[in-house]
C-alpha atoms as a PDB file:
ATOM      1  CA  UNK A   1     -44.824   1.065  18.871  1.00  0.00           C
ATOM      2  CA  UNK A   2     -48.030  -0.444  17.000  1.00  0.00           C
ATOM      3  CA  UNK A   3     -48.485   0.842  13.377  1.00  0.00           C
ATOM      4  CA  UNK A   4     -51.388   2.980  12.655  1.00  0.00           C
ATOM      5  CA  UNK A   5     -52.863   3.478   9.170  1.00  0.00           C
ATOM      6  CA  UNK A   6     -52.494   6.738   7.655  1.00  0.00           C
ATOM      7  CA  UNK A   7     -55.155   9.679   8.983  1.00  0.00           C
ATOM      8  CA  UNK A   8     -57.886  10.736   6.813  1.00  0.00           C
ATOM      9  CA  UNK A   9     -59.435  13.631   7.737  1.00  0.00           C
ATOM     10  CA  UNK A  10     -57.461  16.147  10.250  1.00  0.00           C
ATOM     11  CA  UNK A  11     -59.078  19.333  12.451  1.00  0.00           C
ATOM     12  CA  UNK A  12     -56.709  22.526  12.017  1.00  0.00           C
ATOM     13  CA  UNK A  13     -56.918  24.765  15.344  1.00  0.00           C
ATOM     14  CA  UNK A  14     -54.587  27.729  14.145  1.00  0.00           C
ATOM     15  CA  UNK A  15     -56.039  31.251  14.336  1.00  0.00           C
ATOM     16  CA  UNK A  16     -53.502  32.705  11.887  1.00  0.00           C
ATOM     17  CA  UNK A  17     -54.066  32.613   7.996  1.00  0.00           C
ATOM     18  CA  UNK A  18     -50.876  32.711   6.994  1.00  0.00           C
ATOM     19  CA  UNK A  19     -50.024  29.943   9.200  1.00  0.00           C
ATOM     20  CA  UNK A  20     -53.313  28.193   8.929  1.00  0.00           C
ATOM     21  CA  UNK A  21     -52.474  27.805   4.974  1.00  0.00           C
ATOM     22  CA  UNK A  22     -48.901  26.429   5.382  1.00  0.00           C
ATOM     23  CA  UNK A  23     -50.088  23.894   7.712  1.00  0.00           C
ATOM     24  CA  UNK A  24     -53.039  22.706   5.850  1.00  0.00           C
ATOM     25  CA  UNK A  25     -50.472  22.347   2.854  1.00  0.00           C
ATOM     26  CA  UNK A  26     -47.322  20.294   5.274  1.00  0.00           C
ATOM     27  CA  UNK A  27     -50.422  17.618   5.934  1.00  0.00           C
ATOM     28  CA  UNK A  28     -51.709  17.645   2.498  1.00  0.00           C
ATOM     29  CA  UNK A  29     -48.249  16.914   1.071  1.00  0.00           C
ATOM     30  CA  UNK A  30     -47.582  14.223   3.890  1.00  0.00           C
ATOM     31  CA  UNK A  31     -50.922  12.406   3.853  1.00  0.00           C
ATOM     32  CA  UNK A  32     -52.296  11.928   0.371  1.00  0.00           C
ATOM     33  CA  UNK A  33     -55.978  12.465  -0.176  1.00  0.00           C
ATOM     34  CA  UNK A  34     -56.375  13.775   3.380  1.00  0.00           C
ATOM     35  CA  UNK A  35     -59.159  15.890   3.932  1.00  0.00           C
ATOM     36  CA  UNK A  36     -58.693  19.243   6.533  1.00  0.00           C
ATOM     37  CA  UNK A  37     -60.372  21.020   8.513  1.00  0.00           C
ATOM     38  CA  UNK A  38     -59.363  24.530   9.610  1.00  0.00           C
ATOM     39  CA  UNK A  39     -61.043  25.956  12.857  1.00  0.00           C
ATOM     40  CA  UNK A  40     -59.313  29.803  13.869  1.00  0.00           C
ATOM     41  CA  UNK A  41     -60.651  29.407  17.875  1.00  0.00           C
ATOM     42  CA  UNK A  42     -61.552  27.229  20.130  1.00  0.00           C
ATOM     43  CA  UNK A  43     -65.595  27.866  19.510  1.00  0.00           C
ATOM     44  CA  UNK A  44     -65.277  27.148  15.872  1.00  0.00           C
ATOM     45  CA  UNK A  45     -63.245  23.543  16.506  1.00  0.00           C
ATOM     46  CA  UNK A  46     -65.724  22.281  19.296  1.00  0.00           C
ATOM     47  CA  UNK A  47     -68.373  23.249  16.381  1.00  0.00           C
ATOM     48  CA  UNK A  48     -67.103  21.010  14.085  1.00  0.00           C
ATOM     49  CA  UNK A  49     -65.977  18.348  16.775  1.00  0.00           C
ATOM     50  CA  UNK A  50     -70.105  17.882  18.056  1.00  0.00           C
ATOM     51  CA  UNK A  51     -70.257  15.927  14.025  1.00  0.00           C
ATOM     52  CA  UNK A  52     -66.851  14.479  13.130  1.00  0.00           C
ATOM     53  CA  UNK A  53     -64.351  12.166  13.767  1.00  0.00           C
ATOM     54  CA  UNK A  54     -61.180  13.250  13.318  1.00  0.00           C
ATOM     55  CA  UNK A  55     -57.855  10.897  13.033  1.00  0.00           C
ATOM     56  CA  UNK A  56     -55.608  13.520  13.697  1.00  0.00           C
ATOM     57  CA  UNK A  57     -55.696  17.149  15.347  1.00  0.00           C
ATOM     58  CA  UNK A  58     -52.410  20.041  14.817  1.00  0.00           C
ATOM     59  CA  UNK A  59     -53.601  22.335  18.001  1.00  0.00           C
ATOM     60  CA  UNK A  60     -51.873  25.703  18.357  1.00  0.00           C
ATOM     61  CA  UNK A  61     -51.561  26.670  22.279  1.00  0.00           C
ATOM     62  CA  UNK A  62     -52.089  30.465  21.739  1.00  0.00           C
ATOM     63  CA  UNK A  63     -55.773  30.908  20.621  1.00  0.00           C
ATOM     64  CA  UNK A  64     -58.357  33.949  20.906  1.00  0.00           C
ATOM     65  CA  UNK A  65     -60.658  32.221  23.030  1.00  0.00           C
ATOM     66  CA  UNK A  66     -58.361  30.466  25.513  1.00  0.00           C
ATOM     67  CA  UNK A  67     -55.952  27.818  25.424  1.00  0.00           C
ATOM     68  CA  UNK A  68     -55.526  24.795  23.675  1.00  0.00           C
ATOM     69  CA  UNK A  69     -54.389  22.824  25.865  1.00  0.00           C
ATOM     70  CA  UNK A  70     -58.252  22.900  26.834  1.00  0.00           C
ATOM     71  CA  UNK A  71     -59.442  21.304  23.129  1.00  0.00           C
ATOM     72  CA  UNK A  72     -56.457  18.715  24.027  1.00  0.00           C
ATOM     73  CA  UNK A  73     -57.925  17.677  27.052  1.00  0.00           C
ATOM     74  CA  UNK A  74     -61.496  17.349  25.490  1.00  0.00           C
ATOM     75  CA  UNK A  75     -59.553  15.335  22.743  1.00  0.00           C
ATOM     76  CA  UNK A  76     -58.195  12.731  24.178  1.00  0.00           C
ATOM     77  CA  UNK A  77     -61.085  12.702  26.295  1.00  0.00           C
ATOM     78  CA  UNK A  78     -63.752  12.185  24.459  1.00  0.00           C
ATOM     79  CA  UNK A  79     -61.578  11.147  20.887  1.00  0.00           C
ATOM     80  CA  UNK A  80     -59.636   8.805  21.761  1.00  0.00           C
ATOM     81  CA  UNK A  81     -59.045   7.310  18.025  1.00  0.00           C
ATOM     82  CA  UNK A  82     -57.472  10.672  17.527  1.00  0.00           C
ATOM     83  CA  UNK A  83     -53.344  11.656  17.385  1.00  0.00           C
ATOM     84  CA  UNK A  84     -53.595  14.927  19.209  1.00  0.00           C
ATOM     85  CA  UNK A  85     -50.338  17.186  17.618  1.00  0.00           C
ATOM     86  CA  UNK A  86     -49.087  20.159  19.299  1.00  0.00           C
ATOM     87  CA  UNK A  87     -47.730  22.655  16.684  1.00  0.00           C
ATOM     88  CA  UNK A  88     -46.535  25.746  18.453  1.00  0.00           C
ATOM     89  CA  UNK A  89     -43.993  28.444  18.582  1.00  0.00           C
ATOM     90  CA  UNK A  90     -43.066  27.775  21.664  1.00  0.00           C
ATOM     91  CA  UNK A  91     -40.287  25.175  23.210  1.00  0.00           C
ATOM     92  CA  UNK A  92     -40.160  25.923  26.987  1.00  0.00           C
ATOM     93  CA  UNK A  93     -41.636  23.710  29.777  1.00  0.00           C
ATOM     94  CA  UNK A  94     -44.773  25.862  30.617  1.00  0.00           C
ATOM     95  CA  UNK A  95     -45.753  24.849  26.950  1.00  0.00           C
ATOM     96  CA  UNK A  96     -44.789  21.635  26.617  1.00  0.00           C
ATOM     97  CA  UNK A  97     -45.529  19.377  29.957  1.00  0.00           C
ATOM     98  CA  UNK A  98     -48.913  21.036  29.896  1.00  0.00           C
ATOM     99  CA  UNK A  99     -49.556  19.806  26.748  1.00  0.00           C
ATOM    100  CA  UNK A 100     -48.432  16.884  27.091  1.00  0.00           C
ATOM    101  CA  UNK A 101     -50.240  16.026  30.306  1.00  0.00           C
ATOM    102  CA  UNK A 102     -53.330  17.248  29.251  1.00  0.00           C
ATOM    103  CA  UNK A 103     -52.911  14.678  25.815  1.00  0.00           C
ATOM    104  CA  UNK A 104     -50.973  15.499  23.446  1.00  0.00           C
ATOM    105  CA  UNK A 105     -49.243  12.516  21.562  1.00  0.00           C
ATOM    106  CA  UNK A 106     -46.690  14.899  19.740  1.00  0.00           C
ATOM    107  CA  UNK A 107     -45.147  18.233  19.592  1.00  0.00           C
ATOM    108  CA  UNK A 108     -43.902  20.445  16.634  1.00  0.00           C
ATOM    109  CA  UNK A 109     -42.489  23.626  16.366  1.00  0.00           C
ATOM    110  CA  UNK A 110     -43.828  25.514  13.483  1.00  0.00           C
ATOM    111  CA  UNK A 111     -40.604  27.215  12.878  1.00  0.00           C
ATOM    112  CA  UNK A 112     -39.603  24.069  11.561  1.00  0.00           C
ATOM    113  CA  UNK A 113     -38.598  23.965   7.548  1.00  0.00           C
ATOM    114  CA  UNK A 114     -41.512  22.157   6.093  1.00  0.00           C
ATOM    115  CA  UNK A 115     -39.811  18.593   4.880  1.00  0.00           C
ATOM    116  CA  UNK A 116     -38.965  18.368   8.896  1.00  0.00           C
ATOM    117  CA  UNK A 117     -42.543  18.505   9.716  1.00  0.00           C
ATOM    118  CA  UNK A 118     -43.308  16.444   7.093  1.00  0.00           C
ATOM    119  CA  UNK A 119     -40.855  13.940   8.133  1.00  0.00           C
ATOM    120  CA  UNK A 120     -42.044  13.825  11.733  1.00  0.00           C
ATOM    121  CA  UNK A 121     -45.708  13.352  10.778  1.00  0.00           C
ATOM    122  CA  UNK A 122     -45.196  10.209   8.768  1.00  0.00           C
ATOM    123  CA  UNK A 123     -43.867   8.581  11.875  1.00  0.00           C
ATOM    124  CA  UNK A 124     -47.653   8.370  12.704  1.00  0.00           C
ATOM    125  CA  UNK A 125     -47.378   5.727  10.447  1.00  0.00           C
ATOM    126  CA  UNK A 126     -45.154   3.594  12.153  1.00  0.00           C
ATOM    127  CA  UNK A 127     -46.351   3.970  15.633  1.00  0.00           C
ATOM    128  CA  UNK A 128     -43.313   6.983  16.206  1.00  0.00           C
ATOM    129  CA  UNK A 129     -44.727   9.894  18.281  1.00  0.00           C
ATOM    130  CA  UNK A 130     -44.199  13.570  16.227  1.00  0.00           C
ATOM    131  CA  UNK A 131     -41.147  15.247  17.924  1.00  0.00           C
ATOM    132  CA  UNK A 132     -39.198  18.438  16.641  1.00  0.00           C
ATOM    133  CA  UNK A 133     -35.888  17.546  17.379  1.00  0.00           C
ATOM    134  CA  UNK A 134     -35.546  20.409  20.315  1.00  0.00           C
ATOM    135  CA  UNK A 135     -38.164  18.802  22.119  1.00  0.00           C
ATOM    136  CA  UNK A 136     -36.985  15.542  21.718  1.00  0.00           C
ATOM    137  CA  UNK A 137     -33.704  16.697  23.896  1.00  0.00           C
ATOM    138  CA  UNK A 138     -35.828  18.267  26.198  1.00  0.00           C
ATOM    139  CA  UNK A 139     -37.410  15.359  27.116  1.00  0.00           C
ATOM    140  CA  UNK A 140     -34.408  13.294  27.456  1.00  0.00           C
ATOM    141  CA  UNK A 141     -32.880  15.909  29.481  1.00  0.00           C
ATOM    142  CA  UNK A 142     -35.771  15.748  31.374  1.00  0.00           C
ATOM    143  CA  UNK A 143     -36.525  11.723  31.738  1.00  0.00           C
ATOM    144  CA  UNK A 144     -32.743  10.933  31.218  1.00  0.00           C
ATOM    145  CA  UNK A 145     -30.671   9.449  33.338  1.00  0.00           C
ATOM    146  CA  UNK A 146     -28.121  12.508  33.151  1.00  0.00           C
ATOM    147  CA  UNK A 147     -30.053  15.143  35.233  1.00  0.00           C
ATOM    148  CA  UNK A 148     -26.857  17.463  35.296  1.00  0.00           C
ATOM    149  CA  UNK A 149     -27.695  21.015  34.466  1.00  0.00           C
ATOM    150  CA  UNK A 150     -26.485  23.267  31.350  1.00  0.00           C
ATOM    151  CA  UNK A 151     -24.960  25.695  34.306  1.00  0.00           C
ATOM    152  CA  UNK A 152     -23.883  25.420  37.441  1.00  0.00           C
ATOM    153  CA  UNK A 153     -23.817  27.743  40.540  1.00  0.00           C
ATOM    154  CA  UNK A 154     -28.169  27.677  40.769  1.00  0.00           C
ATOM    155  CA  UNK A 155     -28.243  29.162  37.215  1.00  0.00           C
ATOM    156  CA  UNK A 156     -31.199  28.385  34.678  1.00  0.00           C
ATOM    157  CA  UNK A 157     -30.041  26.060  32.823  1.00  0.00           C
ATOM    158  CA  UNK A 158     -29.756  26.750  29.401  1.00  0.00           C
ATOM    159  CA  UNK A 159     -32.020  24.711  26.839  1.00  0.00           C
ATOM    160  CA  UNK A 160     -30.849  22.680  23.796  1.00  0.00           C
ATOM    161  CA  UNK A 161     -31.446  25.430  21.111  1.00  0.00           C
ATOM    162  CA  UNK A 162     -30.326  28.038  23.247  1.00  0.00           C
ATOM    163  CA  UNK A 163     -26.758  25.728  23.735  1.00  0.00           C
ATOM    164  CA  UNK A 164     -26.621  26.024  20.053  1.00  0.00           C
ATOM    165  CA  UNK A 165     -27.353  29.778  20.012  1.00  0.00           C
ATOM    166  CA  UNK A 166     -25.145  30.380  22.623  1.00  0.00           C
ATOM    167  CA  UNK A 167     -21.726  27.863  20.264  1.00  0.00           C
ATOM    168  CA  UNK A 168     -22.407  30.239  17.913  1.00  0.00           C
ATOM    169  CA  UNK A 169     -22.707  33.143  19.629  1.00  0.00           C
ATOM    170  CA  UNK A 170     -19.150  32.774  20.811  1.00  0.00           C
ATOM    171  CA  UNK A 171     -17.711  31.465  17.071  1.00  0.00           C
ATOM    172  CA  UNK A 172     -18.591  34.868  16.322  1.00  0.00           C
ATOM    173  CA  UNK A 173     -22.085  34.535  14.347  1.00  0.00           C
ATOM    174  CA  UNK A 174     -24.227  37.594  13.931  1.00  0.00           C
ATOM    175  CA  UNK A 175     -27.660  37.007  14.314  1.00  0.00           C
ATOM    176  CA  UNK A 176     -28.593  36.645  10.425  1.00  0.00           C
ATOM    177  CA  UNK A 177     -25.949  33.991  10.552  1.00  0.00           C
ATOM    178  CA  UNK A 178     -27.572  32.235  13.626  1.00  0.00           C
ATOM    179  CA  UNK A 179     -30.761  32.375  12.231  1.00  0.00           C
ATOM    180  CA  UNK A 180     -29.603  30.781   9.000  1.00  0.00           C
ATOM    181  CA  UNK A 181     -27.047  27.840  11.070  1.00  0.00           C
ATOM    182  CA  UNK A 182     -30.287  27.005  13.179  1.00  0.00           C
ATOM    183  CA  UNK A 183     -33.064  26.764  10.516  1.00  0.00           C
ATOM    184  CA  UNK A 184     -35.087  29.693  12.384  1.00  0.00           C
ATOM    185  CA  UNK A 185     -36.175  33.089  11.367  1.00  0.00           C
ATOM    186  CA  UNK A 186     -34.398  36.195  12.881  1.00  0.00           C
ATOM    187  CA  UNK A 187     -37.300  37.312  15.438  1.00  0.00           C
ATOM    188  CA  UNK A 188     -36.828  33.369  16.959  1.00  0.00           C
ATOM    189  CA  UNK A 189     -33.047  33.388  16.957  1.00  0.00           C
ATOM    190  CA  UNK A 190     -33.262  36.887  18.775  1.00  0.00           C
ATOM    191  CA  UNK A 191     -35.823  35.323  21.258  1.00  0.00           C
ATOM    192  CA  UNK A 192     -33.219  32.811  22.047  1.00  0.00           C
ATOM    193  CA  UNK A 193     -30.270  34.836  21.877  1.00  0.00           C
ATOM    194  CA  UNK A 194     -32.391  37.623  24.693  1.00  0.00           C
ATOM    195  CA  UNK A 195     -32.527  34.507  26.852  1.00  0.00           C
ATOM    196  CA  UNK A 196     -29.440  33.088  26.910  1.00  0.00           C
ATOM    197  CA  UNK A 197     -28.034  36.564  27.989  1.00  0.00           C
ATOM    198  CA  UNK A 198     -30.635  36.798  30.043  1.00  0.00           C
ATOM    199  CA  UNK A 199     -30.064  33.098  31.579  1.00  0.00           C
ATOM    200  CA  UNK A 200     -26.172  33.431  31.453  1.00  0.00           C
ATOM    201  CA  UNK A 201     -26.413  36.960  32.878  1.00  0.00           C
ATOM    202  CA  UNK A 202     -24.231  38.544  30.477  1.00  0.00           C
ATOM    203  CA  UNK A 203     -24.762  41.840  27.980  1.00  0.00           C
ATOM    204  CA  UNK A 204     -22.009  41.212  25.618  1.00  0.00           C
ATOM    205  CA  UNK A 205     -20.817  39.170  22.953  1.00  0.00           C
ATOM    206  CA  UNK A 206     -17.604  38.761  24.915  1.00  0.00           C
ATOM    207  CA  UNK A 207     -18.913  37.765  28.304  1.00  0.00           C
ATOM    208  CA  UNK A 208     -21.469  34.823  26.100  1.00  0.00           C
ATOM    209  CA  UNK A 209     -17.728  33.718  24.869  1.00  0.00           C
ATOM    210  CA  UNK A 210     -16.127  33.496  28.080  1.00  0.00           C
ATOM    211  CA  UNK A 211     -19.579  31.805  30.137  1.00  0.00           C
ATOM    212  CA  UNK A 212     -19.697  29.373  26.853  1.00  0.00           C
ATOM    213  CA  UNK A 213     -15.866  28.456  27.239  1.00  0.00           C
ATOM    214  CA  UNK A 214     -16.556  28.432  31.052  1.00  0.00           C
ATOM    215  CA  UNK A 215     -19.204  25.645  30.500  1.00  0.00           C
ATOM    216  CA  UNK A 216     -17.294  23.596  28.073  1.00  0.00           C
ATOM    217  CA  UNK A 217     -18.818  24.007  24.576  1.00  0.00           C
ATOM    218  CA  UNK A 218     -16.350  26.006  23.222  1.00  0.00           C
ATOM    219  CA  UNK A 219     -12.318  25.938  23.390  1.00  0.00           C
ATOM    220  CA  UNK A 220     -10.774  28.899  25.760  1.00  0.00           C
ATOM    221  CA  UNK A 221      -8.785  29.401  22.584  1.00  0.00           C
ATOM    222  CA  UNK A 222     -11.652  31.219  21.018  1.00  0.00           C
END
């Protein structure tokens, strides 16, 4: 990877304030003297696109006005200086690829503590593309040479995080607990713990345990 020098002025596409603030803090604290600019919709970002030059761009996916994979597109279309950054909620494959495909030259997830984000971002630096760790796996589960599945029998297979969620499921941790073990707040650990019932086709604790000794991550001991 070629090094790049460190970005100096950034476009902010998040349409939540709360959100919007913490981000505009993570690259303030990770590039020094950087200068952002927060857009809440897709109108408001093309707006300020038409006259700058941005070096960098954190897109949300979910916007009022449509999708961001859209401003992406337009991005690496007609920016091409620019390192076009996913930050999302959301880990699955209709997310990701898209993004990806359309652009994108990273992907976050903003559930993230903030010295993770930080440390992903300052890989820019050194030519390393900005990966949360989950989607990092994905991808090599993906592009890897091991193509087995999480499950067998035609199930979904079951991704990363939800592997984890689904260990601790069956060492007996409630969801505060998983929450805490995973870095995630409750409503995301519940998300993933919905699925991998959902996935597993199970409705207890007990049958997770037995399904996660079934598949190997856990001893039948348990």
């Amino acid at each position: 990877m070629t090094a790049s020098p460190a970005p100096r002025l950034a476009l902010l596409v998040e349409d939540l304030p709360a959100s919007s603030d913490w981000l505009q803090q993570v690259l303030q604290d990770t590039f020094k003297g950087i200068q952002v600019h927060p857009a809440a919709s897709l109108a408001a970002a093309r707006g300020w696109l038409s006259e700058h030059q941005p070096d960098l761009a954190l897109v949300d996916l979910g916007l009022p006005d449509g999708s961001g994979i859209d401003l992406i597109r337009e991005l690496a279309s007609r920016h091409p200086g620019c390192h076009v950054i996913v930050s999302s909620i959301y880990s699955d494959d209709l997310h990701l690829f898209p993004a990806l495909r359309a652009g994108a030259q990273g992907y976050l997830l903003k559930d993230q503590p903030k010295e993770k984000l930080i440390a992903a971002l300052r890989g820019i630096a050194g030519g390393e593309p900005p990966l949360s760790p989950v989607i990092a796996q994905r991808l090599l589960r993906v592009f890897g040479t091991d193509q087995t599945s999480a499950t067998s029998g035609g199930e979904a297979p079951l991704s990363p995080r939800e592997r984890e969620t689904l260990i601790l499921i069956a060492k007996g941790y409630k969801l505060p607990d998983v929450a805490e073990q995973l870095g995630i707040t409750r409503n995301t650990a519940a998300g993933f713990i919905k699925a991998v019932y959902r996935k597993l086709n199970v409705n207890s604790r007990a049958e997770a345990t037995l399904e996660a000794a079934r598949l190997g991550l856990v001893s039948t001991q348990l």
